[in-house]
C-alpha atoms as a PDB file:
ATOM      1  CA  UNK A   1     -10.615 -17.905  17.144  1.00  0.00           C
ATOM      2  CA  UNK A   2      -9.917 -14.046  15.760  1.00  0.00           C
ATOM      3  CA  UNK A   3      -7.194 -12.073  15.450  1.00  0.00           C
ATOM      4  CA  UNK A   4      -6.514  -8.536  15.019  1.00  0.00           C
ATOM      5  CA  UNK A   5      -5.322  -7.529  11.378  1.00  0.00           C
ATOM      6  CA  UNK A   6      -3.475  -5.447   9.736  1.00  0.00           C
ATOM      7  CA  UNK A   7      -6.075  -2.355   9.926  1.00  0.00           C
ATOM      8  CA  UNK A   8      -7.054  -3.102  13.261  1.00  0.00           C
ATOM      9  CA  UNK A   9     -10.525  -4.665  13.038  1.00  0.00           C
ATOM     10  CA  UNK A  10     -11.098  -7.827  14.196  1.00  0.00           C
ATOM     11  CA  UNK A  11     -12.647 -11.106  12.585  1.00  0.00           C
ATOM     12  CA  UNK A  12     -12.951 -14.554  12.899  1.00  0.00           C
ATOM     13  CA  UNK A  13      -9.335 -16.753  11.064  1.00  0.00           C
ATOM     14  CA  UNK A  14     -11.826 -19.148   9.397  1.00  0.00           C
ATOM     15  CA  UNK A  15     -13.996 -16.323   7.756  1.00  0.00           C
ATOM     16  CA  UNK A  16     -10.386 -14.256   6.511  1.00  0.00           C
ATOM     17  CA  UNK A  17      -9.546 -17.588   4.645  1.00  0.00           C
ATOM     18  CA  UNK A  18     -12.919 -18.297   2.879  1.00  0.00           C
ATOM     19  CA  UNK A  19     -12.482 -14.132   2.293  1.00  0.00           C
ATOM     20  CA  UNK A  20      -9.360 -14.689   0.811  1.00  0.00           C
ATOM     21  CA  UNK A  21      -9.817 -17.849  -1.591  1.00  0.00           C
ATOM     22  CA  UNK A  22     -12.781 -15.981  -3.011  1.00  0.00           C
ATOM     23  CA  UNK A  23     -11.946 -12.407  -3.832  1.00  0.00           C
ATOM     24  CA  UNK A  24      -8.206 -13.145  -4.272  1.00  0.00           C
ATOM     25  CA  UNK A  25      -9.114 -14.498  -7.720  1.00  0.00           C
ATOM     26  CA  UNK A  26     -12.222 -11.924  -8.740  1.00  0.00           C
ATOM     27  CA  UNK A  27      -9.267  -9.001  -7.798  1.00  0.00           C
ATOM     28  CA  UNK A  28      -6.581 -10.868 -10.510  1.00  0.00           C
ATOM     29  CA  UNK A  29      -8.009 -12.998 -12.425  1.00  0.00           C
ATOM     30  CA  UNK A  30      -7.443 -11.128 -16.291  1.00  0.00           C
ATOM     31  CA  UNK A  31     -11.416 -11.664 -16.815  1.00  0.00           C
ATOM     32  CA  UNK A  32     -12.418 -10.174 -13.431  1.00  0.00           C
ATOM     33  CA  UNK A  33     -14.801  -7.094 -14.252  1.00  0.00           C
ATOM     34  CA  UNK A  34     -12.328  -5.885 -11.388  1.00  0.00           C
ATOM     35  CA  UNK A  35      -9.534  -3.820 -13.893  1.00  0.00           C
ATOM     36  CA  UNK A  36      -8.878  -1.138 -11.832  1.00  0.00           C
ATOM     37  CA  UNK A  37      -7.524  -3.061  -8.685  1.00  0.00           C
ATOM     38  CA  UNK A  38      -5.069  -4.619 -11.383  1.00  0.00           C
ATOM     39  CA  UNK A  39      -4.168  -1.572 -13.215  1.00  0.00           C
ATOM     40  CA  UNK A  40      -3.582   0.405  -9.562  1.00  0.00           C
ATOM     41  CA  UNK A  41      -1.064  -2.597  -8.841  1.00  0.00           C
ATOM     42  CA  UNK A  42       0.939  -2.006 -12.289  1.00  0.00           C
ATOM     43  CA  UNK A  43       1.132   1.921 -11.410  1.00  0.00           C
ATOM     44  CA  UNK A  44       2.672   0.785  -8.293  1.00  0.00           C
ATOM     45  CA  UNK A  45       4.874  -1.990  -9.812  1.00  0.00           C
ATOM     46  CA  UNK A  46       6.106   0.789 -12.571  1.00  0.00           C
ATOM     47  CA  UNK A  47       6.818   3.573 -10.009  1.00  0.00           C
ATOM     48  CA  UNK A  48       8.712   1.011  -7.879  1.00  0.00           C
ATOM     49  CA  UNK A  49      10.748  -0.716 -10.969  1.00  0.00           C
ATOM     50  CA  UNK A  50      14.434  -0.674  -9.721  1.00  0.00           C
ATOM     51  CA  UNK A  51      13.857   0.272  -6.414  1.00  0.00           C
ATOM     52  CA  UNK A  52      15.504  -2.635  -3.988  1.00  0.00           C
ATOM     53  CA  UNK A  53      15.182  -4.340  -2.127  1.00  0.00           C
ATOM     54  CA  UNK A  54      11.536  -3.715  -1.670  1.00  0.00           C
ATOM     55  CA  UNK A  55       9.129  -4.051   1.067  1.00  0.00           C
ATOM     56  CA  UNK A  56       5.514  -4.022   0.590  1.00  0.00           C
ATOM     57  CA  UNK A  57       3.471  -2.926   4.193  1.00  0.00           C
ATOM     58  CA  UNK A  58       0.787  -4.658   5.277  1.00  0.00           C
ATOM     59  CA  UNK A  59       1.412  -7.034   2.231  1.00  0.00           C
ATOM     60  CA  UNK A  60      -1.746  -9.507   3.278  1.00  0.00           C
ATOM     61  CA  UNK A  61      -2.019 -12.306   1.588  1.00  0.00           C
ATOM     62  CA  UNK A  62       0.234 -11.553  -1.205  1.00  0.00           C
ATOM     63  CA  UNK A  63      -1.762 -10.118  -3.751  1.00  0.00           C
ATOM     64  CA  UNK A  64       1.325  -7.948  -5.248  1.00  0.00           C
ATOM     65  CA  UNK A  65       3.937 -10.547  -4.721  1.00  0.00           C
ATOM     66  CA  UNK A  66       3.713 -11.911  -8.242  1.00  0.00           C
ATOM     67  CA  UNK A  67       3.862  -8.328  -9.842  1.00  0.00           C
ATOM     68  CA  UNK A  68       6.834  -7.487  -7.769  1.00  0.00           C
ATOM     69  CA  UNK A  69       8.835 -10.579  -8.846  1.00  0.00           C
ATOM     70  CA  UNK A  70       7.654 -10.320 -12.616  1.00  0.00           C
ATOM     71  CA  UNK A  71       8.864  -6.418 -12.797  1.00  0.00           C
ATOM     72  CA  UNK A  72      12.776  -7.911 -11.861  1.00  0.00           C
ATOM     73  CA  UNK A  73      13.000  -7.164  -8.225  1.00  0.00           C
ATOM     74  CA  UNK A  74      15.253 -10.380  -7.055  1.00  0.00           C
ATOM     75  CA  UNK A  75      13.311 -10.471  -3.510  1.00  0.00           C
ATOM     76  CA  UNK A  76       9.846  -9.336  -1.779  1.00  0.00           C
ATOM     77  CA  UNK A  77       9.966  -7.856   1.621  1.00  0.00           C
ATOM     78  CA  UNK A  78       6.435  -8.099   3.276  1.00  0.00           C
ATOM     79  CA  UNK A  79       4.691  -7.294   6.918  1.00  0.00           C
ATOM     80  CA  UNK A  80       1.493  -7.513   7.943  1.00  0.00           C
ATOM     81  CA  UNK A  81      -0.198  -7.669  11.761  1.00  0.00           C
ATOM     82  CA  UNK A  82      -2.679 -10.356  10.661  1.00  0.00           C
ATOM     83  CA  UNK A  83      -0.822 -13.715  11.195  1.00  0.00           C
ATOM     84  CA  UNK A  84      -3.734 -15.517   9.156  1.00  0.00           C
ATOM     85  CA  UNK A  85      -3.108 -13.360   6.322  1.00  0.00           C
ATOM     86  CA  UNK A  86       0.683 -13.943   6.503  1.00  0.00           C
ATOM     87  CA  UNK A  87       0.089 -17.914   7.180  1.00  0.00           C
ATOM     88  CA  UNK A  88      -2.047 -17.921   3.794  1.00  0.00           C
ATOM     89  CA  UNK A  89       0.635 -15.610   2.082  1.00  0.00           C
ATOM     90  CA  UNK A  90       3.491 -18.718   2.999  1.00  0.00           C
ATOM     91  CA  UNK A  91       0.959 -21.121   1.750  1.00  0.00           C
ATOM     92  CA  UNK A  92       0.204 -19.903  -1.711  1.00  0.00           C
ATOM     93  CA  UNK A  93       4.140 -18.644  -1.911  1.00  0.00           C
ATOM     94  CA  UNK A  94       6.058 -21.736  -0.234  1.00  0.00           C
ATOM     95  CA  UNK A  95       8.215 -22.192  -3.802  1.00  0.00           C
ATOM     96  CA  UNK A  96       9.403 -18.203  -3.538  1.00  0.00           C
ATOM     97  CA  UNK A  97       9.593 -18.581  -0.046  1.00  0.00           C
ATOM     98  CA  UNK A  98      12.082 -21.437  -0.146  1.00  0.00           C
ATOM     99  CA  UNK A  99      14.212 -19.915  -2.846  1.00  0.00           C
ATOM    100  CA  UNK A 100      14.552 -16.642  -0.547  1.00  0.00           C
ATOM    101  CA  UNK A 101      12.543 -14.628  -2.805  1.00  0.00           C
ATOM    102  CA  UNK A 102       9.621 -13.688  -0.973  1.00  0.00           C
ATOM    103  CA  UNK A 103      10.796 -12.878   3.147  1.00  0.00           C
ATOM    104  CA  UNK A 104       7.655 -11.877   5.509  1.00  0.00           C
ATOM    105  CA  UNK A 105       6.749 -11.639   9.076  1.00  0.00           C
ATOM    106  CA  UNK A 106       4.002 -10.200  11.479  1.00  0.00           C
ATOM    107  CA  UNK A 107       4.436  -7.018  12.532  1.00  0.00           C
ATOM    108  CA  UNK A 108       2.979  -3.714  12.772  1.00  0.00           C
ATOM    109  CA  UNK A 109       3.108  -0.967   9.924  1.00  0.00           C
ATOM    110  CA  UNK A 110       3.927   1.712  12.990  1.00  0.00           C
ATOM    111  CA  UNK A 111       7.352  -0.280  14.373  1.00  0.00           C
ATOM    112  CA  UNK A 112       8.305  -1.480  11.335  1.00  0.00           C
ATOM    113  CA  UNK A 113      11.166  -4.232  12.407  1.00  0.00           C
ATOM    114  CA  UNK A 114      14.025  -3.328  10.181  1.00  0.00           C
ATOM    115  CA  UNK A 115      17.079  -0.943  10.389  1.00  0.00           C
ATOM    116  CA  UNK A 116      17.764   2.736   9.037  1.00  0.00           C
ATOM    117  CA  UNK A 117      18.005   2.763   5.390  1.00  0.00           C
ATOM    118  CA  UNK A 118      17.683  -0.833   5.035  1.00  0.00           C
ATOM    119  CA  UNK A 119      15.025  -0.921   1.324  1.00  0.00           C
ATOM    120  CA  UNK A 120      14.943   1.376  -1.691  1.00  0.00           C
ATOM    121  CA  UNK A 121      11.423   0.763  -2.009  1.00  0.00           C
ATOM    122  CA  UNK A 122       8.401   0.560   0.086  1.00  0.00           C
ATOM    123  CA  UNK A 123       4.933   0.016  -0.975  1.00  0.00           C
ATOM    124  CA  UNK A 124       1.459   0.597   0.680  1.00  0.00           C
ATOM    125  CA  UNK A 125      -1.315  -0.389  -1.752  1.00  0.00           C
ATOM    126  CA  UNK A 126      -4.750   1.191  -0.532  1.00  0.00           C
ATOM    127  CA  UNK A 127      -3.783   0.316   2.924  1.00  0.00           C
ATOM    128  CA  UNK A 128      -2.753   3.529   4.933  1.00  0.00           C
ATOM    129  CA  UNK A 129      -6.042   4.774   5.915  1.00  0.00           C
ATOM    130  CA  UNK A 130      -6.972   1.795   7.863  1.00  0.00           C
ATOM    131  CA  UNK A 131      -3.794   2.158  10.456  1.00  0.00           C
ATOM    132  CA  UNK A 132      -4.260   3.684  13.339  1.00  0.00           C
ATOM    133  CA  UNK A 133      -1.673   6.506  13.199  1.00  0.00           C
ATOM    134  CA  UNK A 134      -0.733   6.656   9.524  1.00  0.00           C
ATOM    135  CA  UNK A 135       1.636   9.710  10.146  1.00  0.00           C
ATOM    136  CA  UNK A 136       3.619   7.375  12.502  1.00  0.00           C
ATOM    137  CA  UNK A 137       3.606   5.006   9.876  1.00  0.00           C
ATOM    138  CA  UNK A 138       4.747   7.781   7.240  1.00  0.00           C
ATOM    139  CA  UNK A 139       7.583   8.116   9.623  1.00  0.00           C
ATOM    140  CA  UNK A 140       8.752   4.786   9.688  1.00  0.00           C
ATOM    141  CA  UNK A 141       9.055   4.267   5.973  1.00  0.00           C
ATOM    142  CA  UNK A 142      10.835   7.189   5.981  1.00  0.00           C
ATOM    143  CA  UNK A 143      13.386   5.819   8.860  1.00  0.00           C
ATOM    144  CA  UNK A 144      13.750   2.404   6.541  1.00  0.00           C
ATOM    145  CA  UNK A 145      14.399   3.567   3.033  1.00  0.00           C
ATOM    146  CA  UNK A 146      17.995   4.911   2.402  1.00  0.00           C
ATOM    147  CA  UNK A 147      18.588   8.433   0.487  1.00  0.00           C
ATOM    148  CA  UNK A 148      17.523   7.865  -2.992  1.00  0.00           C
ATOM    149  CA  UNK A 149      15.029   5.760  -2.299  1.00  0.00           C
ATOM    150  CA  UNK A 150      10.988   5.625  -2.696  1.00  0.00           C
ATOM    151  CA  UNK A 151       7.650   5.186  -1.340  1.00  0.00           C
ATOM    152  CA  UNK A 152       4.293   4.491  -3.333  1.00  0.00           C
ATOM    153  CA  UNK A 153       1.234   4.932  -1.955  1.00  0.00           C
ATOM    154  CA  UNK A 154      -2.614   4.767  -2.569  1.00  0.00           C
ATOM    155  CA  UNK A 155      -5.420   4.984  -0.270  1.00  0.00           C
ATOM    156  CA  UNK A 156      -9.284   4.596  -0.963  1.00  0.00           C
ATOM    157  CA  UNK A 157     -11.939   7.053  -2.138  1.00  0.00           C
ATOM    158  CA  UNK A 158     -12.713   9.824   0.540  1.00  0.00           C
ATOM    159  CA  UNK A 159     -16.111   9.332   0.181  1.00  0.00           C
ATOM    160  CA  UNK A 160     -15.540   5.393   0.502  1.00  0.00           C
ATOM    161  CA  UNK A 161     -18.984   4.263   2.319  1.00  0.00           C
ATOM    162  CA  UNK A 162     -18.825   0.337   2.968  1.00  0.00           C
ATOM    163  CA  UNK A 163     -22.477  -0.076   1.877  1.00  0.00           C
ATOM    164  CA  UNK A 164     -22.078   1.396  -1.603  1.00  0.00           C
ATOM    165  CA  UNK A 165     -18.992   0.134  -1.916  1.00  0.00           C
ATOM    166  CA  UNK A 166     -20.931  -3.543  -1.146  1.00  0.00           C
ATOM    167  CA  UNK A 167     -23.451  -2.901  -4.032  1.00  0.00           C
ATOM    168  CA  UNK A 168     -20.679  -2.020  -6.141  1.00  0.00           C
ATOM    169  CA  UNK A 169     -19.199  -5.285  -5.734  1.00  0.00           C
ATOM    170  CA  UNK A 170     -22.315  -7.687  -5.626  1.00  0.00           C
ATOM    171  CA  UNK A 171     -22.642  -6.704  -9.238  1.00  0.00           C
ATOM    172  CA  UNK A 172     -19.124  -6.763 -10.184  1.00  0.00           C
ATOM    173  CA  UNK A 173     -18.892 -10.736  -8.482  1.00  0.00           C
ATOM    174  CA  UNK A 174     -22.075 -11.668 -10.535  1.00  0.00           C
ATOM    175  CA  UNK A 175     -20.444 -10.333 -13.783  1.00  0.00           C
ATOM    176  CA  UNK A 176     -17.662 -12.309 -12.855  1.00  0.00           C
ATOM    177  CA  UNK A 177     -19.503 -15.512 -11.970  1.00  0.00           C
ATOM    178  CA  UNK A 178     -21.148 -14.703 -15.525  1.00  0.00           C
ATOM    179  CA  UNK A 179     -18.102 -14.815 -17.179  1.00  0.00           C
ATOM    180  CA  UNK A 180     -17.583 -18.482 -15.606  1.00  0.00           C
ATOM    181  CA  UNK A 181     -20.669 -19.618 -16.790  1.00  0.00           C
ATOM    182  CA  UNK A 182     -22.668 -19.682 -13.047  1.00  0.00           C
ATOM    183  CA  UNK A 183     -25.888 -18.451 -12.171  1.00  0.00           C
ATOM    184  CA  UNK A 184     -27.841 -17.162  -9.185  1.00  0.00           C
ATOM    185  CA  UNK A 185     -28.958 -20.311  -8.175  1.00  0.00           C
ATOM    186  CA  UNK A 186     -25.200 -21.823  -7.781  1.00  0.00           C
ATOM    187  CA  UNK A 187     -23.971 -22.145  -4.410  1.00  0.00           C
ATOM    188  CA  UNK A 188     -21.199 -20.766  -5.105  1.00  0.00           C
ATOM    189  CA  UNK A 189     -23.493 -17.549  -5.683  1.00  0.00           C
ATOM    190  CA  UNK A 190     -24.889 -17.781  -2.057  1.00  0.00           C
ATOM    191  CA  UNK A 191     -21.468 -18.423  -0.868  1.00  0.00           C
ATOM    192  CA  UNK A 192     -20.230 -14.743  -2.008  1.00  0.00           C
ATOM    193  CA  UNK A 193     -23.567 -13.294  -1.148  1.00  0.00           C
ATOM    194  CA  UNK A 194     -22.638 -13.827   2.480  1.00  0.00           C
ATOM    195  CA  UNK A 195     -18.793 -13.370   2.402  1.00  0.00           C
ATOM    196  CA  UNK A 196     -20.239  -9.597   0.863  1.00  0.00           C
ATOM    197  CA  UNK A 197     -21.993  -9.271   3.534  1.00  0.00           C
ATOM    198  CA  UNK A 198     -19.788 -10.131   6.293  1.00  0.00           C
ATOM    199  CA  UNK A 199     -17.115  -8.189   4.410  1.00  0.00           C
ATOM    200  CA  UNK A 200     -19.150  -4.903   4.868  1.00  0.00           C
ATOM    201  CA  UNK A 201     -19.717  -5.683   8.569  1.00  0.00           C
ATOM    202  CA  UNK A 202     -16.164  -5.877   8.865  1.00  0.00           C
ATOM    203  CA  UNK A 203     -15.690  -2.326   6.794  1.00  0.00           C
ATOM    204  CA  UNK A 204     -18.092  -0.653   8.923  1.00  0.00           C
ATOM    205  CA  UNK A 205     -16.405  -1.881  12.321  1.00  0.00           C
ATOM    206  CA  UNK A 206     -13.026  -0.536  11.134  1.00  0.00           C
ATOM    207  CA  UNK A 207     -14.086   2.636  10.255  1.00  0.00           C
ATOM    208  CA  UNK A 208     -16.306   3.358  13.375  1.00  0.00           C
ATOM    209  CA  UNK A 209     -13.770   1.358  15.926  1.00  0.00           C
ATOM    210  CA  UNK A 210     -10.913   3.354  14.776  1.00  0.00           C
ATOM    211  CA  UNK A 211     -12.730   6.636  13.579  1.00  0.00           C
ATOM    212  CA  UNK A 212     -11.065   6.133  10.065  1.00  0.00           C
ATOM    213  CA  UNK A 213      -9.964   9.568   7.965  1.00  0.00           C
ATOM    214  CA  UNK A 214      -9.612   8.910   4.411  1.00  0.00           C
ATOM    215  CA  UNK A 215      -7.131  11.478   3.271  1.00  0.00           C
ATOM    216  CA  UNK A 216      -7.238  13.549  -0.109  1.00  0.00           C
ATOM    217  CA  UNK A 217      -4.686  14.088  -2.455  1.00  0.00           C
ATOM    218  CA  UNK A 218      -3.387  17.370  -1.169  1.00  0.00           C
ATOM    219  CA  UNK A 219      -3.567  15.942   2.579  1.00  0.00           C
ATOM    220  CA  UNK A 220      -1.258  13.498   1.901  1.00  0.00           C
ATOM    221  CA  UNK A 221       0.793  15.204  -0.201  1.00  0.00           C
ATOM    222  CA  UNK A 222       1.608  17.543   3.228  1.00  0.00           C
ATOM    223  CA  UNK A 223       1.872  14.527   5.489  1.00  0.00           C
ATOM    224  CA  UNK A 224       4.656  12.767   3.093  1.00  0.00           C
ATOM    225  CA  UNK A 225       6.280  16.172   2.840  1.00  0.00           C
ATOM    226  CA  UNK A 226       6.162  16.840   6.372  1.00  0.00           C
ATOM    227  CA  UNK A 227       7.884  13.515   7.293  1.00  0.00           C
ATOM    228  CA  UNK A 228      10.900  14.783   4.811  1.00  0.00           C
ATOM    229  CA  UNK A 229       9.803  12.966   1.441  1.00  0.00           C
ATOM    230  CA  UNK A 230      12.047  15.499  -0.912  1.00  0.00           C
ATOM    231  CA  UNK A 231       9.979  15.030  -3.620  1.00  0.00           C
ATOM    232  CA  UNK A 232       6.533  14.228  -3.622  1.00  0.00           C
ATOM    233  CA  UNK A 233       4.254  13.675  -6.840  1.00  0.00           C
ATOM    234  CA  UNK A 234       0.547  13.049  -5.848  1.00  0.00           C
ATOM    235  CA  UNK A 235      -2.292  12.011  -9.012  1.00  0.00           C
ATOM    236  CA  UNK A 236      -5.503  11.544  -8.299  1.00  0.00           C
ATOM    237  CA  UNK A 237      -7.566   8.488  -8.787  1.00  0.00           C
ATOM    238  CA  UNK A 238      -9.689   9.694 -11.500  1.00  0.00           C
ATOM    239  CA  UNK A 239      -6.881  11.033 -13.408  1.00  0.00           C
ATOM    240  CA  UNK A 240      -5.180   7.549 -13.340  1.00  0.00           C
ATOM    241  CA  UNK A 241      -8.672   5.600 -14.250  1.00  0.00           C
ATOM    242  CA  UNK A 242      -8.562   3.783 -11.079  1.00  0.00           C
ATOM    243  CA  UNK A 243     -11.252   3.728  -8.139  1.00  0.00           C
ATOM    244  CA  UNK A 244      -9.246   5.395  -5.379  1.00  0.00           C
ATOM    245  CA  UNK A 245      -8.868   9.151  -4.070  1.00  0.00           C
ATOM    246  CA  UNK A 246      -5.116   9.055  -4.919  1.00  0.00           C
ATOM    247  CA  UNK A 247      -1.497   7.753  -5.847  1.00  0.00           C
ATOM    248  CA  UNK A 248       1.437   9.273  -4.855  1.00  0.00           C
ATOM    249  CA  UNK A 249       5.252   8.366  -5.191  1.00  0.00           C
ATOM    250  CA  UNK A 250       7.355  10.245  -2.743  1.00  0.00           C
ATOM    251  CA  UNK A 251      11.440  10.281  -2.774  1.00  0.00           C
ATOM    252  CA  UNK A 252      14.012  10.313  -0.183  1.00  0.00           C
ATOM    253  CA  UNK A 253      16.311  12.520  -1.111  1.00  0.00           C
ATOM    254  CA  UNK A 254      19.583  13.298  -0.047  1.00  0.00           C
ATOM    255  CA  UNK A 255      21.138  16.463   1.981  1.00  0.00           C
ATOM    256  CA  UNK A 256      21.715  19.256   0.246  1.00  0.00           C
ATOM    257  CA  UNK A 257      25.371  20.149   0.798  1.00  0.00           C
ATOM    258  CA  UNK A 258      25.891  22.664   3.684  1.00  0.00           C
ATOM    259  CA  UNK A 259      26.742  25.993   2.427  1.00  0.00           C
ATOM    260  CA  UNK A 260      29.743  27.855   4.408  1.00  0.00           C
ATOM    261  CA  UNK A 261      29.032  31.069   4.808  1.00  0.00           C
ATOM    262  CA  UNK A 262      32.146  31.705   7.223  1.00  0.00           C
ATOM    263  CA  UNK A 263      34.145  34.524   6.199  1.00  0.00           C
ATOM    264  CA  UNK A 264      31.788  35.627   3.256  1.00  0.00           C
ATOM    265  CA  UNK A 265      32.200  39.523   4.562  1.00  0.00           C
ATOM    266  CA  UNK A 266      36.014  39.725   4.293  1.00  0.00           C
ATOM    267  CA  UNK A 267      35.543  38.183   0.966  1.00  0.00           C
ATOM    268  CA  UNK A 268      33.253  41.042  -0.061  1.00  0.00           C
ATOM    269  CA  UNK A 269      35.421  43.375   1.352  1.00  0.00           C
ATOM    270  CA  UNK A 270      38.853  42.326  -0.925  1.00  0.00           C
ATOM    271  CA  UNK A 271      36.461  42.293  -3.668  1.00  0.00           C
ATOM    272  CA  UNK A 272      35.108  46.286  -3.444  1.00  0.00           C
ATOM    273  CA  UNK A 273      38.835  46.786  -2.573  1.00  0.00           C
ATOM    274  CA  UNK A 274      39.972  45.154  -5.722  1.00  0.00           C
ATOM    275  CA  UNK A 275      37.563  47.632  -7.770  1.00  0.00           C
ATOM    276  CA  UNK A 276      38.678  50.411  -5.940  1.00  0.00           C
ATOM    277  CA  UNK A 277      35.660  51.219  -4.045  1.00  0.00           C
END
């Protein structure tokens, strides 16, 4: 069986899970060789701390659920198009779930399925590069966060290459496997050796089936300005330590007040009057 997910590529539900109960844990576990995946999701946490409610786009199988909850927010929006993602998400969060902390359903990052104004904070964590139209999408989160409210952002390295990025990670997962006292020779080992690889397939197809642009700092910078973000700060990845082309926290801000300008000439008039002039 396969299903489409939230970046549009396509791969097989069984594969997605194995994907997910492996690299879930090298991405958060505190000895993971990983740190700059975790210290890119407390950037986002801090720039989103008493923003609510909060919705985090194309939220997958929860990885920024817990970080959410711990910085106070009282409940975690979340959408994602992959309904294997989202049925792994309820697993691993059934106790949130049932207390009504943590609310999700499938659906697409370009119709998101809420009202006007509905969340003071939206989040999109290395995400918006893989959607098809990520100015539509820029829209929408405009459409669904009320004046005063904020959207953080991060997308991967412009010069992201699936293949590198692979290599990268082969030697991060054997430091980690290290670290848990398993060699080459576990099967574990093999295990990730061939979730790597099928990972990368799955990279590749994305970015050739959907002709993927991976945006720089000052490119998105324009595109959250254009879709009426009042204020827009943008930091690049290297100046926040973290292995991504950029982050960048953009605010809704309200109207400025209309200025009447009706009857501003007989105004100036009565004032030369008044001087004599």
């Amino acid at each position: 069986m396969e299903t489409t997910n939230s970046n549009g590529g396509v791969y097989k539900i069984q594969w997605g899970k194995r994907l997910s109960e492996r690299f879930d844990p090298l991405l958060n576990d505190p000895r993971s060789p990983v740190t700059w995946y975790r210290r890119l999701k407390g950037y986002h946490a801090e720039a989103l701390h008493g923003y609510d409610p909060v919705l985090d786009v194309a939220i997958g199988t929860g990885n920024f659920i817990g970080d959410l909850l711990n910085d106070g927010h009282e409940i975690v929006y979340g959408i994602d198009k992959n309904p294997s993602a989202i049925r792994i998400l309820k697993q691993r969060h059934r106790k949130e779930i049932a207390e009504g902390k943590v609310i999700v359903r499938v659906a697409d990052a370009h119709e998101i399925p809420h009202v006007d104004g509905t969340f003071g904070g939206v989040n999109n964590l290395i995400s918006i590069n893989f959607f098809q139209d990520s100015v539509k999408h820029i829209a929408e989160t405009y459409r669904v966060i009320r004046e005063g409210g904020r959207l953080v952002v991060s997308g991967p390295l412009r010069d992201w290459d699936a293949n590198r990025m692979n290599a990268e990670m082969e030697g991060e997962v054997q430091e980690y496997l290290k670290r848990h006292e398993k060699g080459p020779e576990d099967p574990e080992w093999k295990e990730y050796k061939d979730l790597l690889l099928a990972f990368g397939t799955h990279l590749l197809e994305c970015k050739h089936r959907w002709s993927i642009s991976n945006f720089d700092s000052d490119e998105i910078e324009k595109m959250l300005r254009d879709a009426g973000y009042g204020r827009v700060k943008v930091k690049t990845g290297k100046g926040i330590g973290c292995g991504v082309e950029y982050l960048a926290v953009a605010d809704k801000l309200p109207p400025k007040p209309f200025l009447d300008l009706s009857g501003i000439g007989e105004k100036v008039s009565e004032i030369f009057s008044a001087n004599g002039k």
